[in-house]
Protein backbone atom coordinates (compact mmCIF):
# COMPACT_ATOMS: atom_id res chain seq x y z
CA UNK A 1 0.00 0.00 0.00
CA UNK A 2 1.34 3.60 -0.35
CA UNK A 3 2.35 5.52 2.40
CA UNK A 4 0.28 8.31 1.24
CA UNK A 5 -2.60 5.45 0.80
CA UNK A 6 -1.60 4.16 4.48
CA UNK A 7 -1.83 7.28 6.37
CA UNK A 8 -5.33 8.25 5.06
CA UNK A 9 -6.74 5.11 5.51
CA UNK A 10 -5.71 4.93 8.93
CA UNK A 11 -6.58 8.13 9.74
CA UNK A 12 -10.27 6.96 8.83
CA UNK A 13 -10.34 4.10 10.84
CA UNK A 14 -9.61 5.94 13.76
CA UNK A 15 -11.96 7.92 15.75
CA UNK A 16 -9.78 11.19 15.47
CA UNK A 17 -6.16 11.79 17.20
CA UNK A 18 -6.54 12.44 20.57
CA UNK A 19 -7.29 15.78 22.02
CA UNK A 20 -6.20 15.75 24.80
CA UNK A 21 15.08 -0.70 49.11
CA UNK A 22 14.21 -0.35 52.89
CA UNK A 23 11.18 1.22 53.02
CA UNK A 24 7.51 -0.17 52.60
CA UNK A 25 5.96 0.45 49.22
CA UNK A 26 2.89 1.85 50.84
CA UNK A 27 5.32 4.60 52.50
CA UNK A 28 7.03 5.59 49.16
CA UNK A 29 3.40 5.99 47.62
CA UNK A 30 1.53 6.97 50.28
CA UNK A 31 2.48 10.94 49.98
CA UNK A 32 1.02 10.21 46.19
CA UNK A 33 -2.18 11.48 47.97
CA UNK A 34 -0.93 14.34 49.99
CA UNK A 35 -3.01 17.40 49.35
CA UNK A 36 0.54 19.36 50.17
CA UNK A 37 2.09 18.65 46.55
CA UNK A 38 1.67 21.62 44.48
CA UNK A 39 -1.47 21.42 41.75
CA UNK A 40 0.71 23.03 38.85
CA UNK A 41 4.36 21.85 38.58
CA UNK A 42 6.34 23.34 35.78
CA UNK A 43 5.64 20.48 33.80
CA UNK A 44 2.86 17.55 33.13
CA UNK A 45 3.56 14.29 33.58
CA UNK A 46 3.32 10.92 31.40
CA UNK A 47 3.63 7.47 32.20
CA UNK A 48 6.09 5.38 29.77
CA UNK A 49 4.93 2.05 28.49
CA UNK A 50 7.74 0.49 29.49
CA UNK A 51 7.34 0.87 32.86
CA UNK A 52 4.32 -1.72 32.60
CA UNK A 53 6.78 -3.97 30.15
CA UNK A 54 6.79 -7.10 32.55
CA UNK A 55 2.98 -6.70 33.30
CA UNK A 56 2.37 -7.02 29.44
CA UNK A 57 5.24 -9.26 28.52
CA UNK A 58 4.32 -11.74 31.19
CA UNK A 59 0.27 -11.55 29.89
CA UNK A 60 -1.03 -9.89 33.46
CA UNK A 61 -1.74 -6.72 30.96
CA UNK A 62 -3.31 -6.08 27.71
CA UNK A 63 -1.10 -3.34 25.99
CA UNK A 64 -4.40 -1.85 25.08
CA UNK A 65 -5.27 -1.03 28.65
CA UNK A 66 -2.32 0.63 28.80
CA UNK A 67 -4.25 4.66 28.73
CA UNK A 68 -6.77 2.81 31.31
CA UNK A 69 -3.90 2.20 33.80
CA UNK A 70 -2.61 5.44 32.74
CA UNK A 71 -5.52 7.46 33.80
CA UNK A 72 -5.83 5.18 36.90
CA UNK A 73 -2.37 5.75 38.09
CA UNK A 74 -2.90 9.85 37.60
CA UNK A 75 -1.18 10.67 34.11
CA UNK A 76 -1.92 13.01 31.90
CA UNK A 77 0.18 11.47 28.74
CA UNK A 78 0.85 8.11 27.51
CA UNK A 79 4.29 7.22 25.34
CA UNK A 80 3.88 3.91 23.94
CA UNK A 81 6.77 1.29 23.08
CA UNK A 82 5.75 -0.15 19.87
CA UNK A 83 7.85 -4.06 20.79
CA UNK A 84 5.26 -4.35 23.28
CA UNK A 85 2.29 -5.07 20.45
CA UNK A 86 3.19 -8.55 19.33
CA UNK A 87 -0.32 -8.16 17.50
CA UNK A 88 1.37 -5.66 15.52
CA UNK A 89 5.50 -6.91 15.66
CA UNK A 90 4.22 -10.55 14.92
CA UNK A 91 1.46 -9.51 11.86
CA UNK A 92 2.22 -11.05 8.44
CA UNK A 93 0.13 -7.66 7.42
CA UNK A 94 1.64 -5.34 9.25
CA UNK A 95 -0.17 -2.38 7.51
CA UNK A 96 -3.71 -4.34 9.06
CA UNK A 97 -2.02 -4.22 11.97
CA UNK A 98 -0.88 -1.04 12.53
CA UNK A 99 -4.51 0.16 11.43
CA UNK A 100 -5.93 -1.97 14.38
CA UNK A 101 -3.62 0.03 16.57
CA UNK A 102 -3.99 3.19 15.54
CA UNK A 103 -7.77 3.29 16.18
CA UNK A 104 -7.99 1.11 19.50
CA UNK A 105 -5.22 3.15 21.24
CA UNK A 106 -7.19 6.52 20.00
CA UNK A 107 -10.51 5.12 20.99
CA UNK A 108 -8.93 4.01 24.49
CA UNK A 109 -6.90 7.19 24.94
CA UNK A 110 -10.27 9.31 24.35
CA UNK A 111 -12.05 7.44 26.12
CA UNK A 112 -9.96 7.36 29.22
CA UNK A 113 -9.32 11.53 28.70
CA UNK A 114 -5.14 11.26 28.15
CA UNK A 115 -3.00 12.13 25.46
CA UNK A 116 -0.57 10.39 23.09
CA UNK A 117 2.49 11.81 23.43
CA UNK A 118 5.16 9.76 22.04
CA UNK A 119 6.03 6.31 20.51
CA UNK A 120 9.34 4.47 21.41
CA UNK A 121 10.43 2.88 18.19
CA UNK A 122 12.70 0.00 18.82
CA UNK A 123 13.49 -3.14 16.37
CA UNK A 124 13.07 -1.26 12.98
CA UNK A 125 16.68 -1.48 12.20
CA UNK A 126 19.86 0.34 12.99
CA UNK A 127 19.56 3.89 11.64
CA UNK A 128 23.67 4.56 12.46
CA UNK A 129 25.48 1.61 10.60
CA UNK A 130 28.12 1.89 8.38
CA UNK A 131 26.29 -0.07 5.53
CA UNK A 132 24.15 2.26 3.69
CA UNK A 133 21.56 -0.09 2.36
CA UNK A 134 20.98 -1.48 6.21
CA UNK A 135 20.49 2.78 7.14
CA UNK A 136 18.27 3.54 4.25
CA UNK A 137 16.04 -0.15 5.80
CA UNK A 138 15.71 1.14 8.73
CA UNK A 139 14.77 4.77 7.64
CA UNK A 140 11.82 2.98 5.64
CA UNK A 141 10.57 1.22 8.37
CA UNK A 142 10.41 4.00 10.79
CA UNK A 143 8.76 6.62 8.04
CA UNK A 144 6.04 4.17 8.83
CA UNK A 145 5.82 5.13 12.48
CA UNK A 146 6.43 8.74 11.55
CA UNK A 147 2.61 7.58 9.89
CA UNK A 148 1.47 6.61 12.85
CA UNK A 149 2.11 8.52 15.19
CA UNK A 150 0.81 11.96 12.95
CA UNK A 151 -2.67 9.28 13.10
CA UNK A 152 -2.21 9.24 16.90
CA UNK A 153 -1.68 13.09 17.51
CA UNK A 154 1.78 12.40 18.77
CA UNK A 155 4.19 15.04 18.51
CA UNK A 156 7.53 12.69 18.07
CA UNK A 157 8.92 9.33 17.98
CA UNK A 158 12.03 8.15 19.51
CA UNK A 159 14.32 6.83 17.45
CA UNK A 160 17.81 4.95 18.85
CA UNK A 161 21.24 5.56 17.08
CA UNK A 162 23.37 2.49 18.19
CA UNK A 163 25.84 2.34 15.30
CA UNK A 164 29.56 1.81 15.27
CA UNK A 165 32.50 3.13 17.92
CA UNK A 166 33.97 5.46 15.62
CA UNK A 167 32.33 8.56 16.76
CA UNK A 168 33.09 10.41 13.67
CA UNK A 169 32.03 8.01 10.97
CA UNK A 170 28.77 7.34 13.85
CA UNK A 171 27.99 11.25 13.53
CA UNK A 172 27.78 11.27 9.91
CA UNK A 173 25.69 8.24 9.85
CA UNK A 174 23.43 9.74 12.50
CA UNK A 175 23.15 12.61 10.64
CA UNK A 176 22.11 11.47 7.42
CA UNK A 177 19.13 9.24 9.07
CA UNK A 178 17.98 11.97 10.97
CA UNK A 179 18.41 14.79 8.00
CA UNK A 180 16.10 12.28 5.79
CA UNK A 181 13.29 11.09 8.96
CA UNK A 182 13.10 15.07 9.67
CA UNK A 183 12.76 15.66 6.10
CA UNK A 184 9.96 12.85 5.90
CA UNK A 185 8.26 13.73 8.80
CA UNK A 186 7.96 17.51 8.61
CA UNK A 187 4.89 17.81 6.63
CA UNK A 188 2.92 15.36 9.20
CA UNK A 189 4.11 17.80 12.20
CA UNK A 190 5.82 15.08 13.92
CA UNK A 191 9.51 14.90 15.40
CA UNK A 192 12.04 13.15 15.24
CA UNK A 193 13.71 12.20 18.66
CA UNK A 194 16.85 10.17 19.58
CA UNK A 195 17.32 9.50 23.32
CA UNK A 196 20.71 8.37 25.29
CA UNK A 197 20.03 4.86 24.67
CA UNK A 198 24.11 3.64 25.28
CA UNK A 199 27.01 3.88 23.63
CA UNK A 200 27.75 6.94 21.39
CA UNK A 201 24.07 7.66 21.47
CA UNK A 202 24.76 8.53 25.46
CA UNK A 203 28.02 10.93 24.55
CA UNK A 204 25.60 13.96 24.79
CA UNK A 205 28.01 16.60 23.31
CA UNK A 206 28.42 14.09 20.15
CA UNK A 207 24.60 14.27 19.84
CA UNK A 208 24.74 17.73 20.06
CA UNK A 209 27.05 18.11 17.08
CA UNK A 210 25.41 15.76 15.27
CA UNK A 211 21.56 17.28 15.22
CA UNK A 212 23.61 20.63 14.64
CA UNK A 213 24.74 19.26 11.08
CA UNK A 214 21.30 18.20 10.80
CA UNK A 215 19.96 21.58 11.43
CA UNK A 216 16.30 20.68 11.21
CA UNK A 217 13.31 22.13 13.90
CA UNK A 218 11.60 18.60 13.92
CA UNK A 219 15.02 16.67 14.89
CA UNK A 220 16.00 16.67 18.79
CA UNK A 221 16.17 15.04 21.73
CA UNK A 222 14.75 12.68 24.64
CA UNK A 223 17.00 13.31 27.45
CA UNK A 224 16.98 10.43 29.82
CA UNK A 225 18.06 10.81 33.50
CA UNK A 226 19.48 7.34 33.50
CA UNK A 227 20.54 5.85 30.19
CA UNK A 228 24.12 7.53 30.18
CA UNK A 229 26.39 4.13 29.92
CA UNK A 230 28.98 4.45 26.96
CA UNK A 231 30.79 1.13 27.64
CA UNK A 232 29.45 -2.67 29.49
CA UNK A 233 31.48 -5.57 30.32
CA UNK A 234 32.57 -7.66 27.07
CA UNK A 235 30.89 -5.30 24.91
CA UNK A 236 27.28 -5.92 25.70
CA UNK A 237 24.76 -3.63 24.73
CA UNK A 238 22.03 -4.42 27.90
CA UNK A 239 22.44 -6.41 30.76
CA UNK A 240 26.33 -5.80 32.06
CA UNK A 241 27.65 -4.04 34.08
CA UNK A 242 28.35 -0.58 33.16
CA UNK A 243 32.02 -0.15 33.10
CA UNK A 244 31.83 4.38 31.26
CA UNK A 245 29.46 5.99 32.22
CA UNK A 246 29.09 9.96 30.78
CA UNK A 247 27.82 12.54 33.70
CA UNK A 248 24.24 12.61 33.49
CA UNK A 249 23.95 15.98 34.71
CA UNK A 250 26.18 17.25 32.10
CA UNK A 251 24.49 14.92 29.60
CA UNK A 252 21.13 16.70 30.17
CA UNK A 253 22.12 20.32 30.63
CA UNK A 254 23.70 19.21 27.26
CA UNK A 255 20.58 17.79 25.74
CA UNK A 256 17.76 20.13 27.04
CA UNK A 257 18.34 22.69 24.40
CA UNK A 258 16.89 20.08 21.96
CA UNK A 259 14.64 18.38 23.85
CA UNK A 260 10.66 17.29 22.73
CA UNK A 261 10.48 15.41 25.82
CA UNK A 262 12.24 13.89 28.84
CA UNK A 263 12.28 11.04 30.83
CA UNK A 264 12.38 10.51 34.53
CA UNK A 265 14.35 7.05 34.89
CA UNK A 266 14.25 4.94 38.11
CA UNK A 267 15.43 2.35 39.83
CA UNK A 268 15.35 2.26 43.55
CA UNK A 269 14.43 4.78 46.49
CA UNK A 270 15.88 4.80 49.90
CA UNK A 271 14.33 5.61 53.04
CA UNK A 272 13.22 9.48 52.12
CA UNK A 273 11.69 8.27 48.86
CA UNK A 274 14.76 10.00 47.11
CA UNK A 275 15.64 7.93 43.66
CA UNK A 276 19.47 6.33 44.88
CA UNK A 277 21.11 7.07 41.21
CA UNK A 278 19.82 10.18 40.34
CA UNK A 279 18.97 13.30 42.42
CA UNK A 280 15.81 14.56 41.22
CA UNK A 281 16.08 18.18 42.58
CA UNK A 282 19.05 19.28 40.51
CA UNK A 283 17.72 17.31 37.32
CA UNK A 284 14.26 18.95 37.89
CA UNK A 285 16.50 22.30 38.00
CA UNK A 286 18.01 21.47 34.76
CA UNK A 287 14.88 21.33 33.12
CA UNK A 288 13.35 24.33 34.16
CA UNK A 289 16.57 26.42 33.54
CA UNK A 290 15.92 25.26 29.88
CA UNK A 291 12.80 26.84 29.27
CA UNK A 292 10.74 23.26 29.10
CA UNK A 293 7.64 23.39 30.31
CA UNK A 294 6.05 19.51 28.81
CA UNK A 295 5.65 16.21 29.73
CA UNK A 296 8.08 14.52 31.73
CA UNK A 297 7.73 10.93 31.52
CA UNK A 298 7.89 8.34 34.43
CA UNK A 299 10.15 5.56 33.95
CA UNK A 300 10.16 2.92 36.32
CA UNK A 301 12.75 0.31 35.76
CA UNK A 302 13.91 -1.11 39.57
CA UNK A 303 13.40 -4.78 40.82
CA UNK A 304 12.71 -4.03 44.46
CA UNK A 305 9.04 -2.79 43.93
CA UNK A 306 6.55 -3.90 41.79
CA UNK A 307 5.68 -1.81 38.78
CA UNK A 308 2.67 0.41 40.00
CA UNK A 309 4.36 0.95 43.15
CA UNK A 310 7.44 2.08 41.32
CA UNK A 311 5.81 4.26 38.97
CA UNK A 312 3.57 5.72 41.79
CA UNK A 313 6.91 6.66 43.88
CA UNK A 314 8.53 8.04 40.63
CA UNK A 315 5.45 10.29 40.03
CA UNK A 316 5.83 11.44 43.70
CA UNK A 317 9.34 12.23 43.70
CA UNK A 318 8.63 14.21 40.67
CA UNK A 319 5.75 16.19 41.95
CA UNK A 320 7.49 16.22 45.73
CA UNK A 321 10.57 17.93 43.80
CA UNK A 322 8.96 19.95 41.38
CA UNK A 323 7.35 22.06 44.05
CA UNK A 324 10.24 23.03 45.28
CA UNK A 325 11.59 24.99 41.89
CA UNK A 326 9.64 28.41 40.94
């Protein structure tokens, strides 16, 4: 089908794009419902899909509930991960498949009164390898989601640049996949978004340079408070230990000036509810200072509390924090 074809089509079938550890886990939360916590932070918060990824992985949630959990948890804005649809990852007609999802997530978003923010493209090929026929792949599969998301009233998609080592030949490869996504997606109103994901993609001044050679409004950044690892053990790109790491702080001071959205990663909380890798008050401080005033997206990724209880003591650290900057 043509992408022009696609797009309209899908647009149809929807209903419209939306308009819109030591401590107890019942102690972390529990301020959740203080009536202290100011009513208008700075910015609004989201809830990331893949905070919920072992609920859905392991069947206990249907990614399509996803905006009712959302809503249920407090959230204003939903960013989806699109590995998480095996309806849609797993289709031998993908295009049926991605029409499916386009109008159930806008019918649940509506209906549940939140807004699609984002989708978190992963698996669509490598957009910063050397060989150019694998790049220009990769850039045809995610034009689709650039499709997608313009049918979902979301304003970006995250894209990851994992590449090569060779940060000058991975700049110039960067740049040309972004240059032609920013190019594509311009005329739907969507951006183009690449996060610190690990490796070269987490060298935040590199990044920098690179969207500057791009030079395009719709291409910038999803500064992560957590995903700054440039090296792992044997080479791995998840599950090692980190062995570099590049100063977050830095990183997103570096990456604000770009940024479409941000994300609040976390992992464990001590006794004061404070995240133990990241100090949310100078982060928070960051992202003011930088003139950003959107969604900030919870990110729950620890093992010591379940999922809603992380994400519920994420969302409070945010909004105990975020009080606290004028």
């Amino acid at each position: 089908m043509k992408r022009r074809k696609f797009i309209q089509n899908s647009l149809a079938l929807s209903i419209g794009a939306t308009a819109i550890g030591s401590l107890s886990a019942q102690t972390l939360v529990g301020n959740y419902f203080s009536p202290n916590l100011s009513a208008s932070p700075f910015f609004k918060l989201s809830l990331a899909q893949w905070s919920l990824h072992k609920a859905i992985q392991e069947g206990e949630l249907n990614p399509y509930d996803f905006a009712a959990k959302a809503k249920e948890l407090g959230f204003e804005g939903i960013e989806y991960v699109n590995q998480l649809y095996k309806d849609v990852t797993e289709a031998k007609n993908k295009n049926a498949a991605l029409k499916q999802f386009i109008a159930q997530s806008n019918t649940k978003a509506i209906e549940h009164g939140v807004e699609n923010v984002l989708i978190m493209i992963d698996g669509e090929g490598d957009l910063a390898v050397p060989t150019i026929s694998k790049r220009n792949k990769a850039i045809e599969n995610h034009k689709t989601w650039v499709e997608v998301a313009a049918a979902m009233g979301c304003h970006s998609i995250r894209i990851n640049l994992f590449g090569e080592r060779n940060p000058q030949a991975w700049k110039a490869q960067s740049a040309e996949s972004m240059r032609k996504l920013g190019e594509f997606a311009a005329p739907y109103k969507v951006n183009i978004i690449v996060e610190n994901h690990g490796y070269l993609s987490s060298n935040a001044s590199l990044v920098m340079e690179m969207l500057d050679e791009v030079n395009q409004a719709n291409c910038g950044t999803l500064p992560d408070f957590g995903n700054f690892c440039l090296e792992r053990e044997n080479g791995e790109r998840w599950g090692a230990k980190c062995v570099k790491e590049y100063d977050r702080y830095k990183g997103v001071e570096e990456l604000m000036p770009r940024a479409f959205a941000v994300s609040a990663k976390s992992h464990d909380f001590d006794a004061q509810g404070n995240e133990t890798h990241t100090d949310y008050l100078p982060m928070l401080k960051l992202v003011k200072s930088a003139g950003y005033t959107g969604f900030i997206g919870v990110e729950y990724e620890g093992e010591v509390l379940s999922e809603i209880d992380g994400i519920l003591a994420t969302k409070n650290l945010l909004l105990e924090k975020g009080k606290h900057i004028v």
